[in-house]
Structures are given as C-alpha cells and as structure tokens.
PDB file of N, CA and C in Angstrom:
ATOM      1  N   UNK A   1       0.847  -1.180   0.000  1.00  0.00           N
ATOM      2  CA  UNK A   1       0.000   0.000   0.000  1.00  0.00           C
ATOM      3  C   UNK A   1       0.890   1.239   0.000  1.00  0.00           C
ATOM      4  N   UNK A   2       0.609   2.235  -0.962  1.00  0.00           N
ATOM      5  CA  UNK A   2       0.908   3.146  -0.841  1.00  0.00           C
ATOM      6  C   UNK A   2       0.630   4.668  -0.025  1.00  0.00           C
ATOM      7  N   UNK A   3       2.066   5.119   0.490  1.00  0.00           N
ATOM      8  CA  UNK A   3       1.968   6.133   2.169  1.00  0.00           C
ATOM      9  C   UNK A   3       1.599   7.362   1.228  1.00  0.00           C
ATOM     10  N   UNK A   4       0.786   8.134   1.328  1.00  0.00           N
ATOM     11  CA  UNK A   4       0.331   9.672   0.864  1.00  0.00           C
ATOM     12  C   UNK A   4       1.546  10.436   1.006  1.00  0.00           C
ATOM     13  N   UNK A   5       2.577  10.285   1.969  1.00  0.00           N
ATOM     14  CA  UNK A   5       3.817  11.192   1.859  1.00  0.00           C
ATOM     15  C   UNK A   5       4.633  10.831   1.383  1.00  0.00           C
ATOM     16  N   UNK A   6       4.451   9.530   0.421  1.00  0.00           N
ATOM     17  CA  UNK A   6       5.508   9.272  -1.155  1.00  0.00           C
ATOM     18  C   UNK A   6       5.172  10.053  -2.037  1.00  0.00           C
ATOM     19  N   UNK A   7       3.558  10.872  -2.419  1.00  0.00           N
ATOM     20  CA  UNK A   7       3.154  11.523  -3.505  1.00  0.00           C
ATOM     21  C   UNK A   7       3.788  12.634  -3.349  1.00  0.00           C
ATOM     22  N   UNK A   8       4.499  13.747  -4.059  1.00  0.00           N
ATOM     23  CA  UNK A   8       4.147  14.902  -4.111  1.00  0.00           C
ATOM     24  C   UNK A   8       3.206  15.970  -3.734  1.00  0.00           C
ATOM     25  N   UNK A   9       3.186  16.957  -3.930  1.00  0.00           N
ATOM     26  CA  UNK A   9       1.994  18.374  -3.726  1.00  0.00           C
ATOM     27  C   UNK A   9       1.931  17.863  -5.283  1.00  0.00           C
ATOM     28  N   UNK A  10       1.889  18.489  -6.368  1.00  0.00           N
ATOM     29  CA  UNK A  10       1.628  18.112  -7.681  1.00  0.00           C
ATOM     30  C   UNK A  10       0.728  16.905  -7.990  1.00  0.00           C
ATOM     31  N   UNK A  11       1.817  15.221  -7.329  1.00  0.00           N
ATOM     32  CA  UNK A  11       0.816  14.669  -7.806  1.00  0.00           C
ATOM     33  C   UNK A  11      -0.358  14.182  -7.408  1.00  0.00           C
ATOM     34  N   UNK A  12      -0.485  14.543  -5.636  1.00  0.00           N
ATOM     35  CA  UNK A  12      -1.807  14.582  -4.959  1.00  0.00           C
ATOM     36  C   UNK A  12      -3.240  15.382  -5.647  1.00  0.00           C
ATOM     37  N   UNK A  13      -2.730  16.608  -6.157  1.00  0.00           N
ATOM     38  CA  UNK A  13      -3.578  17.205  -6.834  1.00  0.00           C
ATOM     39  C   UNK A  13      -4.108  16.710  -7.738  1.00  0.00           C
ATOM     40  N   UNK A  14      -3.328  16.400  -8.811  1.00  0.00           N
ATOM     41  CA  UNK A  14      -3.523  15.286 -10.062  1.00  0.00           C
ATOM     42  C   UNK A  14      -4.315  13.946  -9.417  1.00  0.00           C
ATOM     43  N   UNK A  15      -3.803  13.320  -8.476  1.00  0.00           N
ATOM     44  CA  UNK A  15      -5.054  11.915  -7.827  1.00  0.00           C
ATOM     45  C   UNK A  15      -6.364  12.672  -7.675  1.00  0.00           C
ATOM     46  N   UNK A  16      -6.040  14.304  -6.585  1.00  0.00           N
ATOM     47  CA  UNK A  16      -7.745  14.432  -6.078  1.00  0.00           C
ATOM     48  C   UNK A  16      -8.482  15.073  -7.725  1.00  0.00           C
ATOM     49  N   UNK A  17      -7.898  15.444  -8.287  1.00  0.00           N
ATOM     50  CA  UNK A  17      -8.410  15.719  -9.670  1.00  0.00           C
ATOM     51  C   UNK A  17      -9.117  14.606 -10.099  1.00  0.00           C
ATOM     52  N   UNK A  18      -8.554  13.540 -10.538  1.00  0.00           N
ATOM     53  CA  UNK A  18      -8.862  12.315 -11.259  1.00  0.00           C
ATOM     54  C   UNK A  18     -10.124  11.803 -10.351  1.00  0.00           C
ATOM     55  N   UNK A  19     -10.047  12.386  -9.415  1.00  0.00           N
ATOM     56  CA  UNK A  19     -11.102  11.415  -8.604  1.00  0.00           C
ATOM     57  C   UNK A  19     -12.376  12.347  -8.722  1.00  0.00           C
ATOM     58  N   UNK A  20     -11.916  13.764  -8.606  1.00  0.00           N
ATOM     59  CA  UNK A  20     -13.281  14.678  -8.833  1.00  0.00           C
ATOM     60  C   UNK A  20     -13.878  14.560 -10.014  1.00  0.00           C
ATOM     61  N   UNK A  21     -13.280  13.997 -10.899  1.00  0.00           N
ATOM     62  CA  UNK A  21     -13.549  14.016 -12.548  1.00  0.00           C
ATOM     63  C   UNK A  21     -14.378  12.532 -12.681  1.00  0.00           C
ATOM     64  N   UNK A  22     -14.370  11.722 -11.775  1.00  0.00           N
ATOM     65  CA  UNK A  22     -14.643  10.477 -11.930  1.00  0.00           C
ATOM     66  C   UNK A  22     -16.049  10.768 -12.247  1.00  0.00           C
ATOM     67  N   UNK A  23     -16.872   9.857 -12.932  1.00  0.00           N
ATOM     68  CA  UNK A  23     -18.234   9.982 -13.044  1.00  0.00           C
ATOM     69  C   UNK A  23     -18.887   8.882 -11.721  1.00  0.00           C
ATOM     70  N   UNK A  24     -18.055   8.191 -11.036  1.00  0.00           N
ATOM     71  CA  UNK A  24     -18.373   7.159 -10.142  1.00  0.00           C
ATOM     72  C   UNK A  24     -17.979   7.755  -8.693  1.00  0.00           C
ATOM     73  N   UNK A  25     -17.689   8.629  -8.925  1.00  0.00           N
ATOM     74  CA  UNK A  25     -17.293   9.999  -7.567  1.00  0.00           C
ATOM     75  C   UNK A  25     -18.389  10.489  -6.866  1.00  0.00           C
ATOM     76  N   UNK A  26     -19.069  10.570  -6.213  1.00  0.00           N
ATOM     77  CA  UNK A  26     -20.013  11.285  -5.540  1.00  0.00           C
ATOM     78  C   UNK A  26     -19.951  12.792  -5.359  1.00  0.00           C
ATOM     79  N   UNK A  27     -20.001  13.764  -6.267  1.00  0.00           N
ATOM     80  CA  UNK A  27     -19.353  14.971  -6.261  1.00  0.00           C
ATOM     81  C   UNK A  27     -20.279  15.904  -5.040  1.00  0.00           C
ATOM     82  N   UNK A  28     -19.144  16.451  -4.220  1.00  0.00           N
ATOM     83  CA  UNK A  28     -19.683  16.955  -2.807  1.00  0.00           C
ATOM     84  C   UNK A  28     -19.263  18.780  -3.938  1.00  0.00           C
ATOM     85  N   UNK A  29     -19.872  19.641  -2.617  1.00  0.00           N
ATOM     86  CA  UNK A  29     -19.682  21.094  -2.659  1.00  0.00           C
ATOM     87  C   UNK A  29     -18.325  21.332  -2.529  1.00  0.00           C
ATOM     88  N   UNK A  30     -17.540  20.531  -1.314  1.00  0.00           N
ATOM     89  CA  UNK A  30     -16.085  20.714  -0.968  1.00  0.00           C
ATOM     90  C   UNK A  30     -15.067  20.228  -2.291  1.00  0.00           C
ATOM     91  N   UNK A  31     -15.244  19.236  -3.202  1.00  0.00           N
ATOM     92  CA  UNK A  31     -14.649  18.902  -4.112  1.00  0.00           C
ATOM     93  C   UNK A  31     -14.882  20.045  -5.509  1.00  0.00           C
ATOM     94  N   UNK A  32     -16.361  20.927  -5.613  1.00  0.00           N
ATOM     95  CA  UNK A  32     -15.972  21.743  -6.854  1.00  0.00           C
ATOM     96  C   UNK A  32     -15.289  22.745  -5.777  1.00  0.00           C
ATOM     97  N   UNK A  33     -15.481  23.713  -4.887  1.00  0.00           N
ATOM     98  CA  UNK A  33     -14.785  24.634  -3.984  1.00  0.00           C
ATOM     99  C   UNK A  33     -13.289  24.182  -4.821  1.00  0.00           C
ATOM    100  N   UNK A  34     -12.416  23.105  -3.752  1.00  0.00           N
ATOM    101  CA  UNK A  34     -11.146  22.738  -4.240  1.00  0.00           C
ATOM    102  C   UNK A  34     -10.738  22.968  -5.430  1.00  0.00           C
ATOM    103  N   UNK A  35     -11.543  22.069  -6.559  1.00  0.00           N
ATOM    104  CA  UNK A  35     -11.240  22.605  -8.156  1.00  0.00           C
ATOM    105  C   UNK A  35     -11.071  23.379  -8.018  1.00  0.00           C
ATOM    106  N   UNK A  36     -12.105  24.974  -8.250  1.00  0.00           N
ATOM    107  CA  UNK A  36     -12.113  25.939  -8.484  1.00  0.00           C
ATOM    108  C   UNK A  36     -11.064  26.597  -7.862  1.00  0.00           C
ATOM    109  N   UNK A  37     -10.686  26.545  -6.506  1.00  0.00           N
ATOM    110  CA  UNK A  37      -9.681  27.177  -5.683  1.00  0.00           C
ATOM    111  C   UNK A  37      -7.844  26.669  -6.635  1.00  0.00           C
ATOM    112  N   UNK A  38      -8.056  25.863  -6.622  1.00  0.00           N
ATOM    113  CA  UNK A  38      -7.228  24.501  -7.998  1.00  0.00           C
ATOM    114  C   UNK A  38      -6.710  25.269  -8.874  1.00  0.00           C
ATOM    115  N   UNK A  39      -8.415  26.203  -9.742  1.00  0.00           N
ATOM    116  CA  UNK A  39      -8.404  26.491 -11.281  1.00  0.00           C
ATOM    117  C   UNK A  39      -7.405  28.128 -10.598  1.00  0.00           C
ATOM    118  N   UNK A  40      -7.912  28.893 -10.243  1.00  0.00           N
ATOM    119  CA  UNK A  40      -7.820  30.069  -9.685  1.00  0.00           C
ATOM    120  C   UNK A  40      -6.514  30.216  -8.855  1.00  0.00           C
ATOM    121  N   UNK A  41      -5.908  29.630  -8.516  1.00  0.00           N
ATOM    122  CA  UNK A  41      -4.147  29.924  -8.205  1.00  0.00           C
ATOM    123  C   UNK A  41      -3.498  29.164  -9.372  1.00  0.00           C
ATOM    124  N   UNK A  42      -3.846  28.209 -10.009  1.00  0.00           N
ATOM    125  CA  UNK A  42      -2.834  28.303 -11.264  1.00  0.00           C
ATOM    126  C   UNK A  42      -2.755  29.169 -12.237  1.00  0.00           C
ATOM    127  N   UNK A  43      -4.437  30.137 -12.442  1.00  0.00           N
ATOM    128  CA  UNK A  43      -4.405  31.088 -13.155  1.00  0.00           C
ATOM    129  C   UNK A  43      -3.329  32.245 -12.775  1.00  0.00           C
ATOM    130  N   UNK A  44      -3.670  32.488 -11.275  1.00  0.00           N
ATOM    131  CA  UNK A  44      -3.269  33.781 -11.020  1.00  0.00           C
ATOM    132  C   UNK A  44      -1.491  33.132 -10.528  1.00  0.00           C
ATOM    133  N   UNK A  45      -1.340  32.324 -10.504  1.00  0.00           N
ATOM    134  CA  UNK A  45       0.646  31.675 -10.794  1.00  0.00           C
ATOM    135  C   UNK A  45       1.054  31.870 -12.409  1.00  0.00           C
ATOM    136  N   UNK A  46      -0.075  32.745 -12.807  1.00  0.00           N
ATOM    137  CA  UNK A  46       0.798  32.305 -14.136  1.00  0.00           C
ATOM    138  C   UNK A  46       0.934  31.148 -14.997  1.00  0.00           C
ATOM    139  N   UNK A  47       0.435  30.084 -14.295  1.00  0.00           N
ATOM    140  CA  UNK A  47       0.993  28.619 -14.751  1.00  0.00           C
ATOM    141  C   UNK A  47       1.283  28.770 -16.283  1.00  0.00           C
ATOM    142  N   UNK A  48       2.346  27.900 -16.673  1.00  0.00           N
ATOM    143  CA  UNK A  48       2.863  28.174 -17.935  1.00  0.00           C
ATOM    144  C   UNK A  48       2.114  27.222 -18.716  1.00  0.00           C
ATOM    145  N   UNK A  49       1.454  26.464 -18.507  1.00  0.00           N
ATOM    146  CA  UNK A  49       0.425  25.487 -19.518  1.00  0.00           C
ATOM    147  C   UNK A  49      -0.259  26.196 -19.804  1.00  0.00           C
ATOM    148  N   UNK A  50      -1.457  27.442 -19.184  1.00  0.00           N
ATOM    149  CA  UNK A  50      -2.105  28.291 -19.927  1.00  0.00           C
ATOM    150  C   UNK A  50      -1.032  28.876 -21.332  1.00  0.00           C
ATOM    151  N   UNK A  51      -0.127  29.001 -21.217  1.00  0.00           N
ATOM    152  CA  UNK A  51       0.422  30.157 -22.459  1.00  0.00           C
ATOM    153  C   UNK A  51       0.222  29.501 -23.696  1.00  0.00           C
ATOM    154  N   UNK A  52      -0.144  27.976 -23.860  1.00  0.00           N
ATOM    155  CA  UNK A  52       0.010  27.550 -25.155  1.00  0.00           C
ATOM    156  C   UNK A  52      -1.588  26.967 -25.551  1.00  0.00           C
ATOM    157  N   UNK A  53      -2.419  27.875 -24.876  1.00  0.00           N
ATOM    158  CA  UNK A  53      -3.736  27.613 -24.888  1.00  0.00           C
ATOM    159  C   UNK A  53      -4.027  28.868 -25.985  1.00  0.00           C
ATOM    160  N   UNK A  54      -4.951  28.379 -26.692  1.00  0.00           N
ATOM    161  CA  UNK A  54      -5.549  29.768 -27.861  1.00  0.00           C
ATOM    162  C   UNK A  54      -6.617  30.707 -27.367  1.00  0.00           C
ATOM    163  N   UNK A  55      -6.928  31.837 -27.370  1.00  0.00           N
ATOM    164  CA  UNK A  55      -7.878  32.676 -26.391  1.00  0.00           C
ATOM    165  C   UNK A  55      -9.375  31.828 -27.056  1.00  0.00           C
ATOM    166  N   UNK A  56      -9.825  31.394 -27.844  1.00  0.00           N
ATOM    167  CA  UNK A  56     -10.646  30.549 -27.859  1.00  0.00           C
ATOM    168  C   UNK A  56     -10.811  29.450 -26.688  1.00  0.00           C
ATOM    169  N   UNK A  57      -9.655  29.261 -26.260  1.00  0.00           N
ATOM    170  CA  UNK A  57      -9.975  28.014 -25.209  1.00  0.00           C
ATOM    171  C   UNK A  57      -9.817  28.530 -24.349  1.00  0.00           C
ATOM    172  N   UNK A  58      -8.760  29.824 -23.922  1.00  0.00           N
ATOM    173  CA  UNK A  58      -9.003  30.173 -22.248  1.00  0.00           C
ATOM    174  C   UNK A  58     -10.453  30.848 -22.613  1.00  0.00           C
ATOM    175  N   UNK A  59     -11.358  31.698 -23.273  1.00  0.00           N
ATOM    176  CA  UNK A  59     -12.895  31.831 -22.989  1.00  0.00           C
ATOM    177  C   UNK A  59     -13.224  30.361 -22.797  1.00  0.00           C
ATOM    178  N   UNK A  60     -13.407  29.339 -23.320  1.00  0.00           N
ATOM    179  CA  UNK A  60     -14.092  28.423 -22.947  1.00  0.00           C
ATOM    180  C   UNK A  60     -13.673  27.706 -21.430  1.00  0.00           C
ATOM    181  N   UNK A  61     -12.733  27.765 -21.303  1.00  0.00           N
ATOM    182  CA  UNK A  61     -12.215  27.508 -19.774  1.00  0.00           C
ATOM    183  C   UNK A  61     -12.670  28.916 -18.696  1.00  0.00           C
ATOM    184  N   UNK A  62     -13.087  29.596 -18.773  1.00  0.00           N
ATOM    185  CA  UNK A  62     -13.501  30.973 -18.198  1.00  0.00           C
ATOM    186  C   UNK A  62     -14.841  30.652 -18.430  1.00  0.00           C
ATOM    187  N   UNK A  63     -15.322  30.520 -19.319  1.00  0.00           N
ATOM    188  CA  UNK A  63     -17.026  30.700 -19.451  1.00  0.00           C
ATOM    189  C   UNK A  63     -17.500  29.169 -18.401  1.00  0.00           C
ATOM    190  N   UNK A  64     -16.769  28.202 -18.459  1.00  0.00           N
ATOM    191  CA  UNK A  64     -16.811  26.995 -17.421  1.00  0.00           C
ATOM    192  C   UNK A  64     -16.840  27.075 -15.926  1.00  0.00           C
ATOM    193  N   UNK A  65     -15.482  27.848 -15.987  1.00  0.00           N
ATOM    194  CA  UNK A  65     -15.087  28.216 -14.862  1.00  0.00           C
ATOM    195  C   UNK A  65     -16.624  28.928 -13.857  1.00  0.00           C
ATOM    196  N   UNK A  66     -16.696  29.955 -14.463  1.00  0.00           N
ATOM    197  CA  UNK A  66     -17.896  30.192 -14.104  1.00  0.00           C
ATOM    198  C   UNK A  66     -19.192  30.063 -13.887  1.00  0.00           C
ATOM    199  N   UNK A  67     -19.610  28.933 -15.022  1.00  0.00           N
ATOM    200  CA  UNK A  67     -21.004  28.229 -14.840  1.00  0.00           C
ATOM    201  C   UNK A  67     -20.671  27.244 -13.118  1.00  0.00           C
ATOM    202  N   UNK A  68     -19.375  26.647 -13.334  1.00  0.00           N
ATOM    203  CA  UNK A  68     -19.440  26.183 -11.946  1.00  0.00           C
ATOM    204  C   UNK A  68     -19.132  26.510 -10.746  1.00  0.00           C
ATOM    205  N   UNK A  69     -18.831  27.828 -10.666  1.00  0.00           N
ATOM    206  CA  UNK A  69     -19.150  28.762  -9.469  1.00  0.00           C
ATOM    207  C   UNK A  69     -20.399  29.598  -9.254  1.00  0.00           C
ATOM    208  N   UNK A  70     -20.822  29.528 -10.430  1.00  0.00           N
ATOM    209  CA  UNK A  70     -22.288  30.020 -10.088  1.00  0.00           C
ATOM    210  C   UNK A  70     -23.322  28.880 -10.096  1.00  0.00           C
ATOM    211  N   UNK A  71     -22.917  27.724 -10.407  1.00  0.00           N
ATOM    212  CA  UNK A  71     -23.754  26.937  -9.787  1.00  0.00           C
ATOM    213  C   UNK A  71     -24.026  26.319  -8.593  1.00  0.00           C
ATOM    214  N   UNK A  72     -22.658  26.545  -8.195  1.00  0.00           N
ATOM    215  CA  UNK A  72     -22.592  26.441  -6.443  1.00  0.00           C
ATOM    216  C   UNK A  72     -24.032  27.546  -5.702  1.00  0.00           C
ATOM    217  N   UNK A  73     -23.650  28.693  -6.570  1.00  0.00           N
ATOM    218  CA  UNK A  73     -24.559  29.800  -6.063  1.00  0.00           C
ATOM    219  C   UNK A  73     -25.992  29.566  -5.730  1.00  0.00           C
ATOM    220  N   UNK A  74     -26.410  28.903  -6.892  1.00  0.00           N
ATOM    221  CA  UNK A  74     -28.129  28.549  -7.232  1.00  0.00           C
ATOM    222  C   UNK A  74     -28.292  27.271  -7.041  1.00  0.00           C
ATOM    223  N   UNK A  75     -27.851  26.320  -6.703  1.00  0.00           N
ATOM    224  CA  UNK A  75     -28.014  24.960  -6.540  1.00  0.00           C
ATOM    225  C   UNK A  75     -28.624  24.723  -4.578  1.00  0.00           C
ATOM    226  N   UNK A  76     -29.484  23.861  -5.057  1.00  0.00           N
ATOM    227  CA  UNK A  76     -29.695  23.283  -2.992  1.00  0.00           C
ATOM    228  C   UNK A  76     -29.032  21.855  -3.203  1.00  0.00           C
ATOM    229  N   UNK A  77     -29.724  21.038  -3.424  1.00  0.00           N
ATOM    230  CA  UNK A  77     -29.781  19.467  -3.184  1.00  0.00           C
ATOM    231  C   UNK A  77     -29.276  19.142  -5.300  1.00  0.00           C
ATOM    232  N   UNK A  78     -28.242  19.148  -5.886  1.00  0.00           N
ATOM    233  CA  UNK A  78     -27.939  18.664  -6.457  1.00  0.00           C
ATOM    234  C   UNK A  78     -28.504  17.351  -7.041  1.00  0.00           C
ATOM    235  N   UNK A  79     -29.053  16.867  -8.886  1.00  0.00           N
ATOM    236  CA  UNK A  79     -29.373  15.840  -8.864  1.00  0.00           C
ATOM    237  C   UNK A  79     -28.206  14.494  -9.567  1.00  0.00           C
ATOM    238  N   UNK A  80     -28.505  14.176  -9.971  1.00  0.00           N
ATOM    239  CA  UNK A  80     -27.130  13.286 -10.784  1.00  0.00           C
ATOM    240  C   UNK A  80     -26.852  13.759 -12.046  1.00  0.00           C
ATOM    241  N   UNK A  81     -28.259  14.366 -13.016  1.00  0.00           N
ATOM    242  CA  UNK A  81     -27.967  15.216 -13.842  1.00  0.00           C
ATOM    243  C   UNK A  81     -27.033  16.065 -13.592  1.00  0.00           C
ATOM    244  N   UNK A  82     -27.098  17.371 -12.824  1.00  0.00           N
ATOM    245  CA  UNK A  82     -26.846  18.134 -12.171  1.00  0.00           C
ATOM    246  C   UNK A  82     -25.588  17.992 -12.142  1.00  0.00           C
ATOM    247  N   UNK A  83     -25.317  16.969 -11.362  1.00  0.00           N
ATOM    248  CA  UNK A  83     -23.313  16.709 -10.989  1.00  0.00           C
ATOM    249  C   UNK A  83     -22.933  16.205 -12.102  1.00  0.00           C
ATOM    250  N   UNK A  84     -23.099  15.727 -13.135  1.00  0.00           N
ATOM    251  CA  UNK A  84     -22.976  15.344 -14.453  1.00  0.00           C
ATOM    252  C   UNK A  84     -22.262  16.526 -15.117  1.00  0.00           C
ATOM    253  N   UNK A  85     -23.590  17.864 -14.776  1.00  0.00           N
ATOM    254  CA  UNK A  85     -22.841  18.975 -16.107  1.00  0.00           C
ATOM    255  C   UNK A  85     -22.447  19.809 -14.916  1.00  0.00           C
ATOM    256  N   UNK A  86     -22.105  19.848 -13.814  1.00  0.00           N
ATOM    257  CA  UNK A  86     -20.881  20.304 -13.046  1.00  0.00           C
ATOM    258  C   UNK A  86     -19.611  20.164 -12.972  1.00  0.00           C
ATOM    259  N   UNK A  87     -19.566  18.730 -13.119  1.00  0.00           N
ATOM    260  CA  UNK A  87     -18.171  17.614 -13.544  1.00  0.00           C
ATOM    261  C   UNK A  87     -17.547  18.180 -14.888  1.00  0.00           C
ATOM    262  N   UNK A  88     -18.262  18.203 -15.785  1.00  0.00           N
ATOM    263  CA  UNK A  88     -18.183  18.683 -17.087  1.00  0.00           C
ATOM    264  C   UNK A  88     -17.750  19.766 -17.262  1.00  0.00           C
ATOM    265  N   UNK A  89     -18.379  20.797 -16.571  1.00  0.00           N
ATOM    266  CA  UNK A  89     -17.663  21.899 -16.288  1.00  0.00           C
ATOM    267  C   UNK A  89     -16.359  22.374 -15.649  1.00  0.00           C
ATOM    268  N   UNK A  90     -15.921  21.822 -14.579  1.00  0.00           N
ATOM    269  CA  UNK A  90     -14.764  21.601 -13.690  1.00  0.00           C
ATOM    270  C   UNK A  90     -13.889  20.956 -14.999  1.00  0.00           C
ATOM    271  N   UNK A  91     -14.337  19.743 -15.844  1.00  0.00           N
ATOM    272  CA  UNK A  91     -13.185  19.695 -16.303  1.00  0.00           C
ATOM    273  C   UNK A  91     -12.947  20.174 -17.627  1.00  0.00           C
ATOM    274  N   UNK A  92     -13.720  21.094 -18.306  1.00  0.00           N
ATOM    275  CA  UNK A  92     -13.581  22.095 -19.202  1.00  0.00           C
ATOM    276  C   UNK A  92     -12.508  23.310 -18.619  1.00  0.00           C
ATOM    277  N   UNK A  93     -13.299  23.312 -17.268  1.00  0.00           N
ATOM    278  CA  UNK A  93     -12.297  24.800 -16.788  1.00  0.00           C
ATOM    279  C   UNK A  93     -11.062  24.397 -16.329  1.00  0.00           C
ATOM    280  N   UNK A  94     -10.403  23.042 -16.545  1.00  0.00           N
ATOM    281  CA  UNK A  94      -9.026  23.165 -15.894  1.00  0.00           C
ATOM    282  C   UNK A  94      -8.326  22.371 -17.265  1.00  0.00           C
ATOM    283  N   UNK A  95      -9.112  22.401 -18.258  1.00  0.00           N
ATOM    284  CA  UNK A  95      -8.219  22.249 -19.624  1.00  0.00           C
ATOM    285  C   UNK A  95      -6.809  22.755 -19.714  1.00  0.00           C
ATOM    286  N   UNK A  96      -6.204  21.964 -19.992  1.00  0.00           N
ATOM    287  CA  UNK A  96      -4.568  22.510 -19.702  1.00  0.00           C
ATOM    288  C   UNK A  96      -3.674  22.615 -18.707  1.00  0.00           C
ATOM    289  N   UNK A  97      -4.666  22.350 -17.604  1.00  0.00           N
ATOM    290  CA  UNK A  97      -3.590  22.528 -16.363  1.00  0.00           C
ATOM    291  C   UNK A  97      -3.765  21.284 -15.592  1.00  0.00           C
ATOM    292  N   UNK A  98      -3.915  19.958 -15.848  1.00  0.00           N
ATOM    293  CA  UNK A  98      -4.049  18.440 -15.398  1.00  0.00           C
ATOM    294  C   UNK A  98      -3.361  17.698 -16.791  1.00  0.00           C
ATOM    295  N   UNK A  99      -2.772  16.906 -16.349  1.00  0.00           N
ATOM    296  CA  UNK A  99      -1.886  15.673 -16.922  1.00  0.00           C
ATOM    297  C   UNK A  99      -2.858  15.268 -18.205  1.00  0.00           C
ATOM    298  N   UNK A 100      -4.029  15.166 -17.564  1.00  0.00           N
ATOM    299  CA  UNK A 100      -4.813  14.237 -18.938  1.00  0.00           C
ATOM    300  C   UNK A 100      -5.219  15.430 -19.761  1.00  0.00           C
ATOM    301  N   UNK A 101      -5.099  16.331 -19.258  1.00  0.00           N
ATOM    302  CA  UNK A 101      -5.573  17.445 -20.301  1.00  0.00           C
ATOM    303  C   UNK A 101      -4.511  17.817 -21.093  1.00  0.00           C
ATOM    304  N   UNK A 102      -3.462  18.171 -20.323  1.00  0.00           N
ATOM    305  CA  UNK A 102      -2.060  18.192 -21.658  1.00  0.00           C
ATOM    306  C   UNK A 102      -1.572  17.302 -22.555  1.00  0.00           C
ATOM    307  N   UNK A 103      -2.118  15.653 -22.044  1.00  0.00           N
ATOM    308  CA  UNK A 103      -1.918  15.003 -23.046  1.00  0.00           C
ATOM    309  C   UNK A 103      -2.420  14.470 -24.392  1.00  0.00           C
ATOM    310  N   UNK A 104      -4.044  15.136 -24.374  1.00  0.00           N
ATOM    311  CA  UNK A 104      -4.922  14.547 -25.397  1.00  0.00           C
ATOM    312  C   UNK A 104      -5.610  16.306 -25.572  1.00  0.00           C
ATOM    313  N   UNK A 105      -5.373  16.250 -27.099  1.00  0.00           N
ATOM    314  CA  UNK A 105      -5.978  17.368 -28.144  1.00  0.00           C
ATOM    315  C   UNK A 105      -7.580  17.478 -28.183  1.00  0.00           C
ATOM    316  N   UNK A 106      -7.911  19.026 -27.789  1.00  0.00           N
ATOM    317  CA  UNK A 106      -9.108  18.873 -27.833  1.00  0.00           C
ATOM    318  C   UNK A 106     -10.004  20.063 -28.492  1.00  0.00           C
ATOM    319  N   UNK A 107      -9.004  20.791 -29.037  1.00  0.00           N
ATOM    320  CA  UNK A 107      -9.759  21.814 -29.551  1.00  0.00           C
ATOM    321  C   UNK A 107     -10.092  21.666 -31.259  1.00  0.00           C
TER     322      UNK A 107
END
C-alpha cells in the first residue's frame, strides 16, 4: 500500500483531480470549492500550460469556470444530472492545467 507522503503536492492534486472528474465519484460542494480554488491559483501563478492555450480556449475555460461557481450559487440538493454537467464543467475549466488534459488534443 501506498503512504500519501511518497506523492508529491503536484501529484496529490492530479489523484484528487482524477477522482473529482470520476463519473463514479459522488461529487460533494467541498470537491468543486477545491477545483475551483485549484483552477484560480494556477491562473493567477501564471501557470505556464495556460500560455500555449488559444484565447478561444481560455474563454471556454472561463465561461466553465464560471457556470461552476455560479452553480454552487443557485443549486440546494444537487441531482445526478446536475453533478454530471458540473463535472463537465470543472473539467472544461481546468483544460490545460491536469496531466490528462495536456496530453490529449481537444480543440
């Protein structure tokens, strides 16, 4: 079994990613929060994976970004639909800045 203080900061993020993205995940409020908190210091770091993104895709990662912070806003009791196109969203808005997103072409 593997000890959590063999992973990295990096690749812990990348596990809790993969797991928020899961469709077999039970997506809580605390897991989009994280994303978003996730999406929003790699933006504002600069992260250098945004630079080779086309402003076509950072709007579409921005226009995401935001449907799923404002759905936090208007949402009570979430349905499975619901966490479906939340999920969807979370992982539109972190296009480029997760492993599986830098590795497979999507625009």
């Amino acid at each position: 079994m593997t000890n959590d203080r063999e992973y990295t900061a990096a690749q812990k993020a990348e596990l809790r990613i993969s797991r928020i993205l899961n469709p077999n995940h039970p997506l809580s409020r605390e897991d989009v929060i994280w994303m978003l908190e996730y999406i929003k210091k790699k933006v504002a770091d600069d992260d250098p994976a945004l630079t080779g993104l086309s402003k076509p895709r950072l709007l579409l990662n921005f226009h995401c970004f935001a449907e799923a912070a404002m759905s936090l806003i208007h949402r009570g009791r979430a349905s499975e639909q619901e966490a479906d196109r939340l999920r969807s969203w979370l992982k539109e808005a972190s296009y480029g800045l997760t492993a599986a997103k830098r590795s497979e072409p999507h625009e």
